[in-house]
Structure formats: C-alpha cells, structure tokens
Protein backbone atom coordinates (compact mmCIF):
# COMPACT_ATOMS: atom_id res chain seq x y z
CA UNK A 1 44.26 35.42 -15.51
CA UNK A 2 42.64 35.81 -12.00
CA UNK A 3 43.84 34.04 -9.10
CA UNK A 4 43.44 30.26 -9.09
CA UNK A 5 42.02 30.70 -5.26
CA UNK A 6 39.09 33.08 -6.66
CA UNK A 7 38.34 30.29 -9.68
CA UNK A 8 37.88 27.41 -7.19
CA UNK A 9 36.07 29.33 -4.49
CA UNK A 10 33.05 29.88 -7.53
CA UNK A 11 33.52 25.94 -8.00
CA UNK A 12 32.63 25.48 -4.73
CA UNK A 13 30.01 27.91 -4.49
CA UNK A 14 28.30 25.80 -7.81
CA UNK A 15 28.69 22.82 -5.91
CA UNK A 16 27.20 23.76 -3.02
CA UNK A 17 24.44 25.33 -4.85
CA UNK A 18 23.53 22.14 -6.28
CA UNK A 19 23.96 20.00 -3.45
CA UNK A 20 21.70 21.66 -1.23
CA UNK A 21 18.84 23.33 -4.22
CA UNK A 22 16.01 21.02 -3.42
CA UNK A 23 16.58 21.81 0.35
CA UNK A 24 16.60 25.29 -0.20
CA UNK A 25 13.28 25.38 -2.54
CA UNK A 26 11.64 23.43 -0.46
CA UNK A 27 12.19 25.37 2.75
CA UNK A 28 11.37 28.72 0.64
CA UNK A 29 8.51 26.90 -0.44
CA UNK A 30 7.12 26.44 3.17
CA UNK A 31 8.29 30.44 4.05
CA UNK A 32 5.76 31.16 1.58
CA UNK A 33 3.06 28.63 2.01
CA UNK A 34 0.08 31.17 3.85
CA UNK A 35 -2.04 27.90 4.76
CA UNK A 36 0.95 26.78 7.38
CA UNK A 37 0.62 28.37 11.16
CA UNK A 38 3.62 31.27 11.48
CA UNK A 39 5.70 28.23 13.74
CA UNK A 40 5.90 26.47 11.15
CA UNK A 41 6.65 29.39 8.49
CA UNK A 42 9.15 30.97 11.12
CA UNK A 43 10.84 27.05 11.70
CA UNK A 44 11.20 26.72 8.15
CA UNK A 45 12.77 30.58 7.95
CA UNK A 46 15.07 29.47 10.82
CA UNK A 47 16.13 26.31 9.48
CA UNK A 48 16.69 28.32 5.54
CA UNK A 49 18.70 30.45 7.55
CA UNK A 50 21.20 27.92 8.96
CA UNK A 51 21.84 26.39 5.72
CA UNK A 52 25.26 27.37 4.69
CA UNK A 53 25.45 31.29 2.41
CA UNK A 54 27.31 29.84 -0.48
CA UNK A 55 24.64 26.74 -0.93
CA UNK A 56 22.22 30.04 -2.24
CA UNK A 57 23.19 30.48 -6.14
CA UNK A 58 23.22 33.82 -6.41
CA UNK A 59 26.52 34.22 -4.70
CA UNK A 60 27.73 32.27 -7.83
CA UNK A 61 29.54 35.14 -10.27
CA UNK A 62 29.73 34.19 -13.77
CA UNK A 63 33.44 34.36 -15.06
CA UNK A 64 35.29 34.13 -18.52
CA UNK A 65 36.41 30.70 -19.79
CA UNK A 66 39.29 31.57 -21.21
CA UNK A 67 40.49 34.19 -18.27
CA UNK A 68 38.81 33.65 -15.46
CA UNK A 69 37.82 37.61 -15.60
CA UNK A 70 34.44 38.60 -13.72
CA UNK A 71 33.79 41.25 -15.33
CA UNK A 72 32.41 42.35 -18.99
CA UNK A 73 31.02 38.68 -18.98
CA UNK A 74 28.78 37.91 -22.08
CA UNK A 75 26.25 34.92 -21.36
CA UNK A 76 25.80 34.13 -25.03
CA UNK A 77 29.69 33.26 -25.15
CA UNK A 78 30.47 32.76 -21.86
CA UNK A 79 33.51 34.84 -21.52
CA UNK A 80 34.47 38.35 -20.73
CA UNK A 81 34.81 41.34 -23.57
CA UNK A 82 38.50 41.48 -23.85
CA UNK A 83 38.98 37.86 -24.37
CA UNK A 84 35.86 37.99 -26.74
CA UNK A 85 37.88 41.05 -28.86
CA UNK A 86 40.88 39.13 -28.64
CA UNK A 87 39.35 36.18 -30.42
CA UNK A 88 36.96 37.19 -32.76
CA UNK A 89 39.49 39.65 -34.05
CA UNK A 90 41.72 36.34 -34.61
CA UNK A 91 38.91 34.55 -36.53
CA UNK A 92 38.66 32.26 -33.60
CA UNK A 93 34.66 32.21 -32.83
CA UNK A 94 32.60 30.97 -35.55
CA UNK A 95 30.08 33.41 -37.20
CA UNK A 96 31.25 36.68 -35.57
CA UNK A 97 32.74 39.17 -38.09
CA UNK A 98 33.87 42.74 -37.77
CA UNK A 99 31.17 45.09 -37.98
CA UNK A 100 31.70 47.72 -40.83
CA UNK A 101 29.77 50.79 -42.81
C-alpha cells in the first residue's frame, strides 16, 4: 500500500487541476494567439507562470485503486499489474481468463 501522504498529495494535485483548467487554457490560449502584440503574449506567459505547478495536470500520476502503486498502471483497469495478477488469477475481474496454448 503506498503512503497515505503520497495518495492525498495526487488528490490535491486533481483538484487543483480542475479548479484552475479554464484559467490555464485560456492563458495558453492567448501564449499562442499570433494576432496579439508580444505584451500581451509575454503578460499572459507571466501570469500562466504564476499560477500554482500542481494546478497543471500533468503532474497528476495515475495510481492503482486497489494499492495505491504508481507503477505498472493499466488505464483500461485502472490499477497496477500485481494487483491486476492478483485478481484475475482469483476470478475477481469479469471477462479476463488465463491465457493458454
């Protein structure tokens, strides 16, 4: 299991993501407008950069369900290998069967 400080530090990160996404677009959206002078490209750069790091979502790491385990994560189950093993070797996931031949 991973440390409970580690799970809700990616909460947070999610959370901020979502609070501040328009923001964020919109700002990137300006950075990359070519029809605005540069002051206004470079305030909106400035003002992107001030935002807070976790409110960007790619600092936001995808973790098992069942664990909490970062790593070997499978996005069409949304949990790590091991756990997957562990429960498809139990029956436990619907549809998944040992492969064999």
């Amino acid at each position: 299991m991973a440390k409970t400080s580690k799970l809700e530090k990616n909460k947070k990160i999610l959370r901020l993501a979502a609070k501040h996404h328009a923001r964020r677009e919109e700002l990137k959206a300006r950075v990359k407008d070519q029809e605005l002078t540069f002051e206004e490209r470079k305030a909106a750069m400035i003002a992107l950069a001030e935002m807070p790091r976790n409110a960007s979502t790619v600092r936001y790491r995808n973790r098992c369900k069942v664990n909490g385990r970062p790593r070997g994560y499978l996005r069409a189950f949304g949990m790590s290998r091991v756990s997957f093993r562990e429960l498809a070797l139990e029956g436990k996931i619907p549809g998944v069967t040992k492969s064999s031949w």
